[in-house]
C-alpha atoms as a PDB file:
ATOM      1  CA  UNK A   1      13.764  23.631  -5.353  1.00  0.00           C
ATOM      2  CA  UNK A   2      11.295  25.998  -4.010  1.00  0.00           C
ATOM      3  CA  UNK A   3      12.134  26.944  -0.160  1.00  0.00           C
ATOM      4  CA  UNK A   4       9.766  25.559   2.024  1.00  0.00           C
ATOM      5  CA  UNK A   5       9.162  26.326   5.876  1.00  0.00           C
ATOM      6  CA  UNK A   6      12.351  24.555   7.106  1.00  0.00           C
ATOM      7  CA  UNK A   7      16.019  24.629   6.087  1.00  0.00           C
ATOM      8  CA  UNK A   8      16.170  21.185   4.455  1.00  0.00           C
ATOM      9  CA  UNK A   9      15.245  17.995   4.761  1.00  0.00           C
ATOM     10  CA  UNK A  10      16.407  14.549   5.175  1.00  0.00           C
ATOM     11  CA  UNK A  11      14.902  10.661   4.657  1.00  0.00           C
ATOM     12  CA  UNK A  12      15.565   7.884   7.081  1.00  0.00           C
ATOM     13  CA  UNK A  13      14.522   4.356   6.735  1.00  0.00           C
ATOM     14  CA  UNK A  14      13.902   1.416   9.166  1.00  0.00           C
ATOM     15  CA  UNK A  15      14.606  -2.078   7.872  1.00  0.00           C
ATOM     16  CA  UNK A  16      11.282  -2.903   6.267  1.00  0.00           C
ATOM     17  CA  UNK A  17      11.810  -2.229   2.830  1.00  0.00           C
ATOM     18  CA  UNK A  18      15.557  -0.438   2.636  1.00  0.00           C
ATOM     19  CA  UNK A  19      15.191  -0.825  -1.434  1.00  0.00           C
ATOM     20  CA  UNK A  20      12.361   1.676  -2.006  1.00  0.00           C
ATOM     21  CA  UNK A  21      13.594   4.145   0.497  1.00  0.00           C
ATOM     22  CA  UNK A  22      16.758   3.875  -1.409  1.00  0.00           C
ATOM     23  CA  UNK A  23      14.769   4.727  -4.962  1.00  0.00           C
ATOM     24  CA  UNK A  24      12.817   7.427  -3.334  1.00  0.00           C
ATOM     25  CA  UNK A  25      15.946   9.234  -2.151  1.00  0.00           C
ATOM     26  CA  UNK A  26      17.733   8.881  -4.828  1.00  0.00           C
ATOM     27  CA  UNK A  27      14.559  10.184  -7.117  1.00  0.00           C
ATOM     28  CA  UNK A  28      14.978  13.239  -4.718  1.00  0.00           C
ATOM     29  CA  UNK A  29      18.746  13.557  -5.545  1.00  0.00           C
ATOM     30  CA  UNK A  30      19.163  12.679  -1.751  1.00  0.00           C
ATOM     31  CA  UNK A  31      21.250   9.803   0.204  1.00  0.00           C
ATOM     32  CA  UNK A  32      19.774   8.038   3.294  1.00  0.00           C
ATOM     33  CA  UNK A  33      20.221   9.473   6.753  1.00  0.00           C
ATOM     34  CA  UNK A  34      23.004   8.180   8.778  1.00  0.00           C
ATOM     35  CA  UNK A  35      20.980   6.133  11.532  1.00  0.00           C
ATOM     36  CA  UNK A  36      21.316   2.304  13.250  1.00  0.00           C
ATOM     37  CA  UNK A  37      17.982   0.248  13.264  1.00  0.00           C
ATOM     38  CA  UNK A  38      18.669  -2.731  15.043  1.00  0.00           C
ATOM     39  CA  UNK A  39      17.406  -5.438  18.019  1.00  0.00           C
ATOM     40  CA  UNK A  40      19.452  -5.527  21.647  1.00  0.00           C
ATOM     41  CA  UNK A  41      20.157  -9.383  22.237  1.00  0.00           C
ATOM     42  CA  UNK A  42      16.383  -9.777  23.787  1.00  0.00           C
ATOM     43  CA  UNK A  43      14.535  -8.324  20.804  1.00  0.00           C
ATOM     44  CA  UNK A  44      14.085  -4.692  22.208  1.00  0.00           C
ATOM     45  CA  UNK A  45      14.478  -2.361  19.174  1.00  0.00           C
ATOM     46  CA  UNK A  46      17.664  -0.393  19.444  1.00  0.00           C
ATOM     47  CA  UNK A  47      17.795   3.043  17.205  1.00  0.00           C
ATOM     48  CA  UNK A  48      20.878   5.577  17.419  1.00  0.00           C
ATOM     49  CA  UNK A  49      20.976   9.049  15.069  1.00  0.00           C
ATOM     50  CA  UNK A  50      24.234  10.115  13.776  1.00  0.00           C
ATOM     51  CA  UNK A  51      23.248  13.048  11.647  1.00  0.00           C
ATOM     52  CA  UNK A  52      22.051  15.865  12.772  1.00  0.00           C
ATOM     53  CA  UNK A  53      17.961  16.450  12.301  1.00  0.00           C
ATOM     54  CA  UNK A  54      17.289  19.810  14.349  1.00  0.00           C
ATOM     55  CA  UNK A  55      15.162  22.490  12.761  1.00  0.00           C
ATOM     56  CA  UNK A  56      14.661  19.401   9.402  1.00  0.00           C
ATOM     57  CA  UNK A  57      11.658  18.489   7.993  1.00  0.00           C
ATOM     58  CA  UNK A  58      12.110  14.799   8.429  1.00  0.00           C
ATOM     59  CA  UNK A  59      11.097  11.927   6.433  1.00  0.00           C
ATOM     60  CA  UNK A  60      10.761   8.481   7.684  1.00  0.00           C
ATOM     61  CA  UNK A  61      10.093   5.626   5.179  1.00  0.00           C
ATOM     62  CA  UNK A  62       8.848   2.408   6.741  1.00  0.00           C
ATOM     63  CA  UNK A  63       5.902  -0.145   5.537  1.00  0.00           C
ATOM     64  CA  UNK A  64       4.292  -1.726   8.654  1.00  0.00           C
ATOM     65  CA  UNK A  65       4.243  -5.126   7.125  1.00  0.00           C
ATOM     66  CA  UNK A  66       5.656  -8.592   7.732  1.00  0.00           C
ATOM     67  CA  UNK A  67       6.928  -8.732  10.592  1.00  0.00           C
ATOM     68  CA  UNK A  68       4.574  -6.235  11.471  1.00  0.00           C
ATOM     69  CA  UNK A  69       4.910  -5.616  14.631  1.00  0.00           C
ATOM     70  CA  UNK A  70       8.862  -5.285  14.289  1.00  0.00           C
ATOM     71  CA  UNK A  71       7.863  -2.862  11.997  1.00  0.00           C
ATOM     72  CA  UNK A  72       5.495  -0.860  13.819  1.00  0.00           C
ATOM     73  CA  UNK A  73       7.769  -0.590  16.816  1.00  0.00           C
ATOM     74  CA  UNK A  74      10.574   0.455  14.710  1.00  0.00           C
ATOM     75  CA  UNK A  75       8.848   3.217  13.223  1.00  0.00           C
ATOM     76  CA  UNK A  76       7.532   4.681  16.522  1.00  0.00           C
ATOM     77  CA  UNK A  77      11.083   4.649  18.044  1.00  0.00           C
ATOM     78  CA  UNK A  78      12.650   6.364  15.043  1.00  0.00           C
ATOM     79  CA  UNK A  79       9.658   8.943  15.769  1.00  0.00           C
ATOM     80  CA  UNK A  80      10.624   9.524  19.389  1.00  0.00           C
ATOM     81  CA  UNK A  81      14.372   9.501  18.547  1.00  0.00           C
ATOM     82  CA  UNK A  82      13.971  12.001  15.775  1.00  0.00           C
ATOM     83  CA  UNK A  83      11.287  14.232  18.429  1.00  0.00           C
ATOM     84  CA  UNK A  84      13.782  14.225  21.288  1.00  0.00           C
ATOM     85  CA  UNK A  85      16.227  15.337  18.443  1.00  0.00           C
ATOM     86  CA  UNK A  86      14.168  18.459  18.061  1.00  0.00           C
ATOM     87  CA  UNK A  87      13.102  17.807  14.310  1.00  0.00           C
ATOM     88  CA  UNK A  88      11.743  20.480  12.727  1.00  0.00           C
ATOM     89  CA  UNK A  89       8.438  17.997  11.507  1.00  0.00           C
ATOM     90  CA  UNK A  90       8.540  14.648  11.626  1.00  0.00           C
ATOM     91  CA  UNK A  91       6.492  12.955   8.312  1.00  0.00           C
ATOM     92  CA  UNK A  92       5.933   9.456   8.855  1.00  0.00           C
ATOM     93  CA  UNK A  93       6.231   7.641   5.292  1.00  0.00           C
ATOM     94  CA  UNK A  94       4.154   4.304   5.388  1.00  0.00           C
ATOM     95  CA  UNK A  95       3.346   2.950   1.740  1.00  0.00           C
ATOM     96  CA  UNK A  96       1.529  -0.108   3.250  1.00  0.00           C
ATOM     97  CA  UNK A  97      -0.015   0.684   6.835  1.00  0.00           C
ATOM     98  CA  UNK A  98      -0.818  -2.009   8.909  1.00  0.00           C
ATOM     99  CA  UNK A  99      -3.210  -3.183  11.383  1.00  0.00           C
ATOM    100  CA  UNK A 100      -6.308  -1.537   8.692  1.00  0.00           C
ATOM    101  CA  UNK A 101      -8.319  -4.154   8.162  1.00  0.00           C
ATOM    102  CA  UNK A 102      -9.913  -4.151  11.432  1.00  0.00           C
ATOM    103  CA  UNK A 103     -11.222  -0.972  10.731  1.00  0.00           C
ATOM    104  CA  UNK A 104     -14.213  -0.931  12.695  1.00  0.00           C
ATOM    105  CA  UNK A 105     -16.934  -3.184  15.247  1.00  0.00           C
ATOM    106  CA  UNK A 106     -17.595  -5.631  12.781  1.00  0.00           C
ATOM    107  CA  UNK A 107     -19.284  -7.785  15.919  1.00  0.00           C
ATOM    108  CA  UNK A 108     -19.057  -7.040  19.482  1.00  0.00           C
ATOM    109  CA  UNK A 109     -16.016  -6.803  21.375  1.00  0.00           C
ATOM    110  CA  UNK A 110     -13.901  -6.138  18.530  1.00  0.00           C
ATOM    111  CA  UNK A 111     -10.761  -4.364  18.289  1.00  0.00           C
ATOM    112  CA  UNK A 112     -10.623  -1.572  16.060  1.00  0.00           C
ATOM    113  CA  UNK A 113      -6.725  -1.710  15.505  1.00  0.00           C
ATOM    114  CA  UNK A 114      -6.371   1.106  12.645  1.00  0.00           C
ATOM    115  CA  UNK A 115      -7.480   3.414  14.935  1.00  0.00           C
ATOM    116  CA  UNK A 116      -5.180   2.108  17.698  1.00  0.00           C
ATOM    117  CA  UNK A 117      -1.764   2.043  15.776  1.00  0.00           C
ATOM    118  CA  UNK A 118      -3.181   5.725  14.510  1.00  0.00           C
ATOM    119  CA  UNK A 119      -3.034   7.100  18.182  1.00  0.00           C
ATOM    120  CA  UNK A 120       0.302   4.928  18.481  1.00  0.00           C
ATOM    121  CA  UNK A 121       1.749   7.180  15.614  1.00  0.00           C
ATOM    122  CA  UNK A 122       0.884  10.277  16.769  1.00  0.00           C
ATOM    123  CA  UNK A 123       1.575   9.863  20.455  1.00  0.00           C
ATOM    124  CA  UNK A 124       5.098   9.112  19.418  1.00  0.00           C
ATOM    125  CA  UNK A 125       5.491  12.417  17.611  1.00  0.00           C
ATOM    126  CA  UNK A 126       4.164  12.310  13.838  1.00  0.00           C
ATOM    127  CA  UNK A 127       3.423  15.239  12.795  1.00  0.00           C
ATOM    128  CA  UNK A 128       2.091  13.889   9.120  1.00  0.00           C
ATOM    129  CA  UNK A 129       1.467  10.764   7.422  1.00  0.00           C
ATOM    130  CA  UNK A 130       2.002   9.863   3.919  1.00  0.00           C
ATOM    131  CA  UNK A 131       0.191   6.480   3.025  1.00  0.00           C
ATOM    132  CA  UNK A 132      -1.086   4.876   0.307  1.00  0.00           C
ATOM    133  CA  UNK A 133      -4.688   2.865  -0.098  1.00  0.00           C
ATOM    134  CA  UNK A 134      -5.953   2.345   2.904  1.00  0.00           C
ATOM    135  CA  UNK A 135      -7.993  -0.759   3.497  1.00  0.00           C
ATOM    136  CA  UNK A 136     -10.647   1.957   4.193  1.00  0.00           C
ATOM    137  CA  UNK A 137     -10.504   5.775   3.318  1.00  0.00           C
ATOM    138  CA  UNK A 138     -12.149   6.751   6.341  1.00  0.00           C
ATOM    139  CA  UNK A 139      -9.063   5.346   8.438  1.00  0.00           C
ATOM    140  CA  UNK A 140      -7.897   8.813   7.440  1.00  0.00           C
ATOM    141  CA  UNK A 141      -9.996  10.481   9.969  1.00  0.00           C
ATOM    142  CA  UNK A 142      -8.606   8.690  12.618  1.00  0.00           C
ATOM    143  CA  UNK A 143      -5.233  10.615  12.794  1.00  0.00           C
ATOM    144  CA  UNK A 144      -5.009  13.977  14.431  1.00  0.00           C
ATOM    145  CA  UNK A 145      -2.533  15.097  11.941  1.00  0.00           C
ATOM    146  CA  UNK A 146      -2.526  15.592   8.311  1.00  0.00           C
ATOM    147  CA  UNK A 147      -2.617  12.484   6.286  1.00  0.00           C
ATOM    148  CA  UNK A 148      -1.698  12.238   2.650  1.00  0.00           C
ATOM    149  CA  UNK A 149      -3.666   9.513   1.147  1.00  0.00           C
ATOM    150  CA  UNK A 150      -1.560   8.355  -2.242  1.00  0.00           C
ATOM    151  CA  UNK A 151      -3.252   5.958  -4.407  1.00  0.00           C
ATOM    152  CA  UNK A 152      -1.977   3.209  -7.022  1.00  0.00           C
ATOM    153  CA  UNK A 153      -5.060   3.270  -9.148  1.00  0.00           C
ATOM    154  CA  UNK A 154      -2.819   5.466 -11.644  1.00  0.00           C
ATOM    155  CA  UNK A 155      -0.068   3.328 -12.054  1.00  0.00           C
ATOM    156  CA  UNK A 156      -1.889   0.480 -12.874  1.00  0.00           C
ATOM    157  CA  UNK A 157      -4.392   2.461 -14.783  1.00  0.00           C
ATOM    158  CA  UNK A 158      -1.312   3.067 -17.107  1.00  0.00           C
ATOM    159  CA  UNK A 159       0.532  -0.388 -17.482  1.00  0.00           C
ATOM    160  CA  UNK A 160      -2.821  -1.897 -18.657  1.00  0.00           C
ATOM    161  CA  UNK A 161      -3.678   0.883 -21.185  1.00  0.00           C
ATOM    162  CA  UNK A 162      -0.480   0.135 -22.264  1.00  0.00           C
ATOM    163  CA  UNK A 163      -1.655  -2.941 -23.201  1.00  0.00           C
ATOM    164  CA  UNK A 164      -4.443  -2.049 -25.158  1.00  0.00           C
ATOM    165  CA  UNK A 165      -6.802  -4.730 -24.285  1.00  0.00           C
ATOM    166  CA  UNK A 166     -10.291  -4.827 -26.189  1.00  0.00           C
ATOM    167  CA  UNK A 167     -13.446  -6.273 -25.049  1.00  0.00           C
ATOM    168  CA  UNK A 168     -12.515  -4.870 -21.392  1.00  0.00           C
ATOM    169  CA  UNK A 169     -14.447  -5.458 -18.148  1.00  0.00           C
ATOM    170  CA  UNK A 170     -12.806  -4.484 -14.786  1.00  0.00           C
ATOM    171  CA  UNK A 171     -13.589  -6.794 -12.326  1.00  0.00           C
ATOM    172  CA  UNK A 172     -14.226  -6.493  -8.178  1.00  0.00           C
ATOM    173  CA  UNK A 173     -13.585  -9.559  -6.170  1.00  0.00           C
ATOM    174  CA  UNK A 174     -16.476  -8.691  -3.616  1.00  0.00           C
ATOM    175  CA  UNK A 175     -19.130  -5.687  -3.188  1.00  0.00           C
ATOM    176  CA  UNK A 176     -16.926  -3.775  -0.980  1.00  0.00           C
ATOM    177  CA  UNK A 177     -14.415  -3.233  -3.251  1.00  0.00           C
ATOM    178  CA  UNK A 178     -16.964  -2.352  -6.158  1.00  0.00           C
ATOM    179  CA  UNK A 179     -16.739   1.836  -5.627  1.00  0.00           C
ATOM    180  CA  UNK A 180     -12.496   1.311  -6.587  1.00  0.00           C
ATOM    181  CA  UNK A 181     -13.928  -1.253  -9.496  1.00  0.00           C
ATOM    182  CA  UNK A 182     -16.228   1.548 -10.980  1.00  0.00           C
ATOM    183  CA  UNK A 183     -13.232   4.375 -10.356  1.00  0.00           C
ATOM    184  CA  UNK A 184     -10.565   1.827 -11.980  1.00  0.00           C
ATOM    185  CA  UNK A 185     -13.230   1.544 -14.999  1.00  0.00           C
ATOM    186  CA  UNK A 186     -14.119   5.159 -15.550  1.00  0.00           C
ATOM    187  CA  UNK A 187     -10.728   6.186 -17.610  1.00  0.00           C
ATOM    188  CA  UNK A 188     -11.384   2.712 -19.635  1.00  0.00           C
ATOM    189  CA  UNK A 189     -15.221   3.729 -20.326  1.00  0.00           C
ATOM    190  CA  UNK A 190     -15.727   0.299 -19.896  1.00  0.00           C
ATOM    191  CA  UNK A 191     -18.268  -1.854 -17.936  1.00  0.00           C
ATOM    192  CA  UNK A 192     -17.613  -3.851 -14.077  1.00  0.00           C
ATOM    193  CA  UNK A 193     -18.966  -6.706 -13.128  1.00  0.00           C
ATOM    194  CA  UNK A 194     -18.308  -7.839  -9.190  1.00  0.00           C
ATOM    195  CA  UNK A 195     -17.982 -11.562  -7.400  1.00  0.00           C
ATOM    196  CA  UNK A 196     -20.739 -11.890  -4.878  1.00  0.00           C
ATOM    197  CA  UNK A 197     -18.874 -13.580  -2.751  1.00  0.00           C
ATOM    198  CA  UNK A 198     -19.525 -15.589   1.225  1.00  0.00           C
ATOM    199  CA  UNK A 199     -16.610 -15.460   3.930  1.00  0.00           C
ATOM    200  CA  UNK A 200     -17.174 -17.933   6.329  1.00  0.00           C
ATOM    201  CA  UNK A 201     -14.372 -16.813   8.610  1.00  0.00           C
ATOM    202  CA  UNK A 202     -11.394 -14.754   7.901  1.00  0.00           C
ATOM    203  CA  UNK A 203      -8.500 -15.592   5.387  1.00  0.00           C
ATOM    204  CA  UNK A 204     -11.423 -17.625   3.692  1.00  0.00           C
ATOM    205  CA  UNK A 205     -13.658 -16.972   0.877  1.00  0.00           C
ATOM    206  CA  UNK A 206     -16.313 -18.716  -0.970  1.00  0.00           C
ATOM    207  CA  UNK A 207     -17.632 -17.626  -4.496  1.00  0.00           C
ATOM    208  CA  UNK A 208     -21.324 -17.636  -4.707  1.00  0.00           C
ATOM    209  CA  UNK A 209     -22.089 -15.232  -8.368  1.00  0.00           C
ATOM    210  CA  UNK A 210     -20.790 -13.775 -10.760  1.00  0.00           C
ATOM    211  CA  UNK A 211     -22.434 -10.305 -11.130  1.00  0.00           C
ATOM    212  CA  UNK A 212     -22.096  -8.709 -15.268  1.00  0.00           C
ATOM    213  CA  UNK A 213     -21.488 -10.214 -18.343  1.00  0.00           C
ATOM    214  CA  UNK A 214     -17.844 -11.608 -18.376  1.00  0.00           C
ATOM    215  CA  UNK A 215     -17.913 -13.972 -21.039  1.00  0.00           C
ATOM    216  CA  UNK A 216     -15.397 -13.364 -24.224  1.00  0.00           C
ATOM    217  CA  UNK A 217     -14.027 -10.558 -22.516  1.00  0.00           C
ATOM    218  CA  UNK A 218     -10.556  -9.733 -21.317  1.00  0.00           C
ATOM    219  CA  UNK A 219     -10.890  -9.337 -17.399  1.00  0.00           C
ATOM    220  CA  UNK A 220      -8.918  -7.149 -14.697  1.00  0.00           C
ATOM    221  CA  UNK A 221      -9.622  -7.926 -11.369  1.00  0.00           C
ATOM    222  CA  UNK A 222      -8.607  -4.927  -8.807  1.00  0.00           C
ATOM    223  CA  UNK A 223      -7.783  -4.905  -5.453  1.00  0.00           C
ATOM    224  CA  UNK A 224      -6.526  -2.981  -2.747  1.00  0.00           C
ATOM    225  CA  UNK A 225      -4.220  -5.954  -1.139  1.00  0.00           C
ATOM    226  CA  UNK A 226      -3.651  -9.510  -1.448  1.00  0.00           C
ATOM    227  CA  UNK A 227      -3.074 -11.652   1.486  1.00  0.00           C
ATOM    228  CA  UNK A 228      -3.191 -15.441   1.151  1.00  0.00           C
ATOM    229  CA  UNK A 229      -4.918 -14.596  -2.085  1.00  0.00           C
ATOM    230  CA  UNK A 230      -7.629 -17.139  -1.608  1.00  0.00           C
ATOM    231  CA  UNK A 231     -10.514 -13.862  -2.369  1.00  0.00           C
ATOM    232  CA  UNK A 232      -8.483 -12.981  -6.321  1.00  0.00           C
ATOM    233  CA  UNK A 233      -7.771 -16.830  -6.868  1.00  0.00           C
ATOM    234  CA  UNK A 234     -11.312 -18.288  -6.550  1.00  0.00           C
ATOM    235  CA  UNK A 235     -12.737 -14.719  -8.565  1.00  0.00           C
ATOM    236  CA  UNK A 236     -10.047 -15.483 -11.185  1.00  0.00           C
ATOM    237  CA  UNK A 237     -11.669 -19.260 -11.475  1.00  0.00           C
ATOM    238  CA  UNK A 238     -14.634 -18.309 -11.337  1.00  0.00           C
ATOM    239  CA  UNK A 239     -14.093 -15.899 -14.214  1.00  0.00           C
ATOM    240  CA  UNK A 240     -12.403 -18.668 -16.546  1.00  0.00           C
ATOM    241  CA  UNK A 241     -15.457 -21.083 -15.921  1.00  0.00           C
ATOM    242  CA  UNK A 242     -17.624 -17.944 -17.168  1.00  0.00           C
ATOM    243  CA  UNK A 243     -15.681 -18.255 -20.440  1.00  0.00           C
ATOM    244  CA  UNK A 244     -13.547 -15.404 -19.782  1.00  0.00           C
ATOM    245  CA  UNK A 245     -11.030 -14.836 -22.240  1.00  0.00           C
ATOM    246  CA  UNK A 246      -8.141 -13.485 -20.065  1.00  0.00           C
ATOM    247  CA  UNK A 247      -7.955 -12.955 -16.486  1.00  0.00           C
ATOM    248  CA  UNK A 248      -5.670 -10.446 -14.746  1.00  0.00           C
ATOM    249  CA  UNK A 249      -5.434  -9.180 -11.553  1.00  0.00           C
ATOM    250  CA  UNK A 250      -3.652  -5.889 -10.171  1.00  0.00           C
ATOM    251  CA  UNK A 251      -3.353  -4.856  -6.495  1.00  0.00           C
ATOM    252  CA  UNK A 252      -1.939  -2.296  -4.406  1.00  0.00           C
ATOM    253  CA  UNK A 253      -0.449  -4.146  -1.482  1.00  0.00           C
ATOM    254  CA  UNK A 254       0.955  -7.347  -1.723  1.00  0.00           C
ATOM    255  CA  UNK A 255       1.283  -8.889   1.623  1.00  0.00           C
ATOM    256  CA  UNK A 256       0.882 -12.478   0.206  1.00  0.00           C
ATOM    257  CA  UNK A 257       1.118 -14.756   3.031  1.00  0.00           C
ATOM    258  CA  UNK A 258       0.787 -18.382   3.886  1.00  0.00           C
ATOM    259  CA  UNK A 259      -0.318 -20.269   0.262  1.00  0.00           C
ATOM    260  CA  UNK A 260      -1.123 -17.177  -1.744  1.00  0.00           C
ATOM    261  CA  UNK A 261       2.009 -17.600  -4.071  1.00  0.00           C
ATOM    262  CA  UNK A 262       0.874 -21.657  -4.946  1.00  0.00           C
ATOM    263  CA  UNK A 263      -2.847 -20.332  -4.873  1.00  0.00           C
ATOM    264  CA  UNK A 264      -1.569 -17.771  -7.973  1.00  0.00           C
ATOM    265  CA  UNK A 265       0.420 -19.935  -9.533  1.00  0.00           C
ATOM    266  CA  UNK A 266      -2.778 -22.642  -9.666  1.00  0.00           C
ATOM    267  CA  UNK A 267      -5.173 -20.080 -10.925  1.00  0.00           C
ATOM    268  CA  UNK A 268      -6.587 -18.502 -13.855  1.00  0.00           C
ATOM    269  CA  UNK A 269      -4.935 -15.390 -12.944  1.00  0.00           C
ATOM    270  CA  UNK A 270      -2.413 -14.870 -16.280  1.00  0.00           C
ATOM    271  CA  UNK A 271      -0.779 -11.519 -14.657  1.00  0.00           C
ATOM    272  CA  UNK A 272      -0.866 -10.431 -11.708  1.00  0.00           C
ATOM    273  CA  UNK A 273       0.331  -6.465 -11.597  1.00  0.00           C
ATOM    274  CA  UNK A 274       1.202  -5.650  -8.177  1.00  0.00           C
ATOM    275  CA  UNK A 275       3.111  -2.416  -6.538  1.00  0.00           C
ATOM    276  CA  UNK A 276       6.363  -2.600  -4.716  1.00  0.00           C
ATOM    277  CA  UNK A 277       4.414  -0.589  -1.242  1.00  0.00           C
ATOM    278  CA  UNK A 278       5.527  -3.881   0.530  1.00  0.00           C
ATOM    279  CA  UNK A 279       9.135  -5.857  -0.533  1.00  0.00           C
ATOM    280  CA  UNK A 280       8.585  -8.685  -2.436  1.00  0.00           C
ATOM    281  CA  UNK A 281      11.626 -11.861  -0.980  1.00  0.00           C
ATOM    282  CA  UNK A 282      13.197 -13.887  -3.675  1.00  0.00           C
ATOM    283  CA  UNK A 283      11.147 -16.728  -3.337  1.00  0.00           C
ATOM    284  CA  UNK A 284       7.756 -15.282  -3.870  1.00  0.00           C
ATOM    285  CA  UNK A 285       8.828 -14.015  -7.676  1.00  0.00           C
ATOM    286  CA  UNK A 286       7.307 -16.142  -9.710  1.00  0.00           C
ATOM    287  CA  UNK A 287       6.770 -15.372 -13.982  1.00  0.00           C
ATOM    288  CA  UNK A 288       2.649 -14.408 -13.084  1.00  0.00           C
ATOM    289  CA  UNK A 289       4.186 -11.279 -10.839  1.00  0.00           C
ATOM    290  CA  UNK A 290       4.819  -8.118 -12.095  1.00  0.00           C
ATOM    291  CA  UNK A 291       5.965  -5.338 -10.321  1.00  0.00           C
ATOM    292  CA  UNK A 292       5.786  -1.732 -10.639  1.00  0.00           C
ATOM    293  CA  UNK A 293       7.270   1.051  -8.630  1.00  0.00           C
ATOM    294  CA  UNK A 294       5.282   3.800  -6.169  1.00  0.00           C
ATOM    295  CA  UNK A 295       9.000   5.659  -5.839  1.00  0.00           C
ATOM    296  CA  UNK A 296       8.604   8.249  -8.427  1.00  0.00           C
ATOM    297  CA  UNK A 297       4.956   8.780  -6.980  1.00  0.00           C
ATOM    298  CA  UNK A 298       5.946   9.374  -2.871  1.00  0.00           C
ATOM    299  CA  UNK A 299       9.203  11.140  -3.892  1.00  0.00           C
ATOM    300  CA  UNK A 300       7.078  13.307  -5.866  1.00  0.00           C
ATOM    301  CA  UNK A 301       4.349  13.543  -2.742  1.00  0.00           C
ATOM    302  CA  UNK A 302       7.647  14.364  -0.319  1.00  0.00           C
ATOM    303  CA  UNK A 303       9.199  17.415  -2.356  1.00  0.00           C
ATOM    304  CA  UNK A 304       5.946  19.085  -2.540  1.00  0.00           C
ATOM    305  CA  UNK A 305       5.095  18.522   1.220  1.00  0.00           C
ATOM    306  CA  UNK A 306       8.293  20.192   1.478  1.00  0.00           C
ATOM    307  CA  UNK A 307       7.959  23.054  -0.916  1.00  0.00           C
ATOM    308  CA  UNK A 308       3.820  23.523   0.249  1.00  0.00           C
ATOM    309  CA  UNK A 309       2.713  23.186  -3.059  1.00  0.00           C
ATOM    310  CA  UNK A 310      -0.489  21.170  -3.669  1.00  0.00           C
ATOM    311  CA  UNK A 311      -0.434  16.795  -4.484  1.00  0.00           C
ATOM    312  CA  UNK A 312      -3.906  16.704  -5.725  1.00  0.00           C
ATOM    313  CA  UNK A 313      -2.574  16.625  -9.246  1.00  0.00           C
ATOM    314  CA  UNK A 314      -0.960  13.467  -8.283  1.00  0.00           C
ATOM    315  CA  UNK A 315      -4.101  11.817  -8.148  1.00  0.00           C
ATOM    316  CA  UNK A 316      -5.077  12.160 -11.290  1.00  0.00           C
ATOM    317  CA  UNK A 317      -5.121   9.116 -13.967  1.00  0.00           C
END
């Protein structure tokens, strides 16, 4: 490996998704870092180093999902602990970032938490970020330090052209999402058609339209997240009383709460492709779910952060 500005390196983990930090490191020919993520007996988070991390260039691998804020908290401590180790550069590794959606005033005297946890991060002492599909690119610009925006788009793009599907029309569940429709499309050369869809209030969805000509055609429906997965279910249905012939569905992040796994199980949805940014508990695999790894893709993204050479390339299909 290529020498980069520090003397080595080493990846740490907090307890949100131990598994992929495990791949990752072990991608990079490298074991975990000795270090104890746990709760005192009131629920504070307690964090202890046992390796050494002065003068490193420090990787910390933690998805700010359910429970988020257990999450959160445990990744800012690990920050301060590895800081008042005197790290070399402290890269905070977050393959599903939390606390996006509210991205922005959507009506007054709104919150606009993505920029909130961002100043969180970096007040605790991230030097970097490494994330993957943000709810909203421009969440990017919040952070005062570097950000590496990955994106899943190229995984998926590759298990479906696997599967050689004719007749193909890729699919957006509602406008907003119709720019990453039309990008999922291009390497396909195939047309997208998008749900006009009406949210009455959040965590609900209504389907007014179907926008494009779906019928006869094998449809992929592409997301950047699915949550209680009412949005993908009632596109999906909507789809297969269009006269769709198949319906798929691929996503980046799959938080699936409350009655998404029922909702997917009960839909037209035949696959749904989904990557492994956020664990996935026994109980929500079900046959419709497949999952694909973003481990060879941030382990790739870490050694060249280390080494300075450019991860452009990595976004290409």
């Amino acid at each position: 490996m290529k020498q980069g500005s520090f003397a080595d390196y080493r990846i740490f983990a907090g307890n949100s998704h131990p598994e992929l930090a495990e791949e990752i490191a072990g991608i990079m020919g490298k074991t975990l870092g000795n270090a104890s993520v746990g709760k005192f007996s009131d629920g504070e988070i307690s964090v202890s180093l046992y390796d050494s991390v002065r003068g490193l260039d420090i990787y910390i691998i933690q998805s700010t999902s359910d429970p988020v804020n257990d999450n959160l908290m445990e990744l800012c401590i690990m920050i301060d602990a590895m800081k008042r180790a005197s790290a070399g550069r402290i890269n905070a590794v977050i393959p599903y970032y939390g606390y996006a959606r509210q991205d922005r005033k959507a009506k007054p005297r709104d919150p606009i938490t993505a920029k909130l946890v961002a100043d969180i991060l970096v007040a605790a002492g991230a030097d970097r970020v490494v994330t993957m599909d943000l709810h909203a690119a421009q969440i990017q610009g919040y952070f005062d330090v570097p950000v590496d925006h990955l994106v899943g788009a190229p995984i998926l793009i590759k298990y479906f052209r696997e599967k050689e599907l004719d007749d193909l029309v890729i699919v957006s569940p509602d406008h907003g999402s119709a720019t990453r429709a039309r990008n999922f499309a291009h390497p396909f050369d195939c047309p997208i058609a998008i749900i006009d869809k009406r949210r009455p209030k959040a965590n609900v969805s209504e389907i007014m339209n179907v926008i494009g000509e779906v019928e006869g055609k094998n449809c992929i429906l592409v997301d950047d997240m699915i949550d209680t997965a009412g949005t993908i279910c009632n596109a999906a249905n909507a789809l297969a009383r269009m006269g769709a012939k198949h319906v798929y569905a691929c996503a980046t992040h799959p938080v699936l709460s409350g009655p998404a796994i029922q909702r997917i199980q009960d839909s037209a949805i035949e696959e749904l492709v989904i990557l492994n940014t956020i664990p996935l508990p026994p109980e929500k695999k079900i046959d419709k779910i497949k999952v694909l790894s973003v481990a060879p893709l941030f382990a790739e993204t870490m050694i060249r952060i280390y080494t300075n050479d450019p991860i452009s390339p990595l976004f290409e299909e």
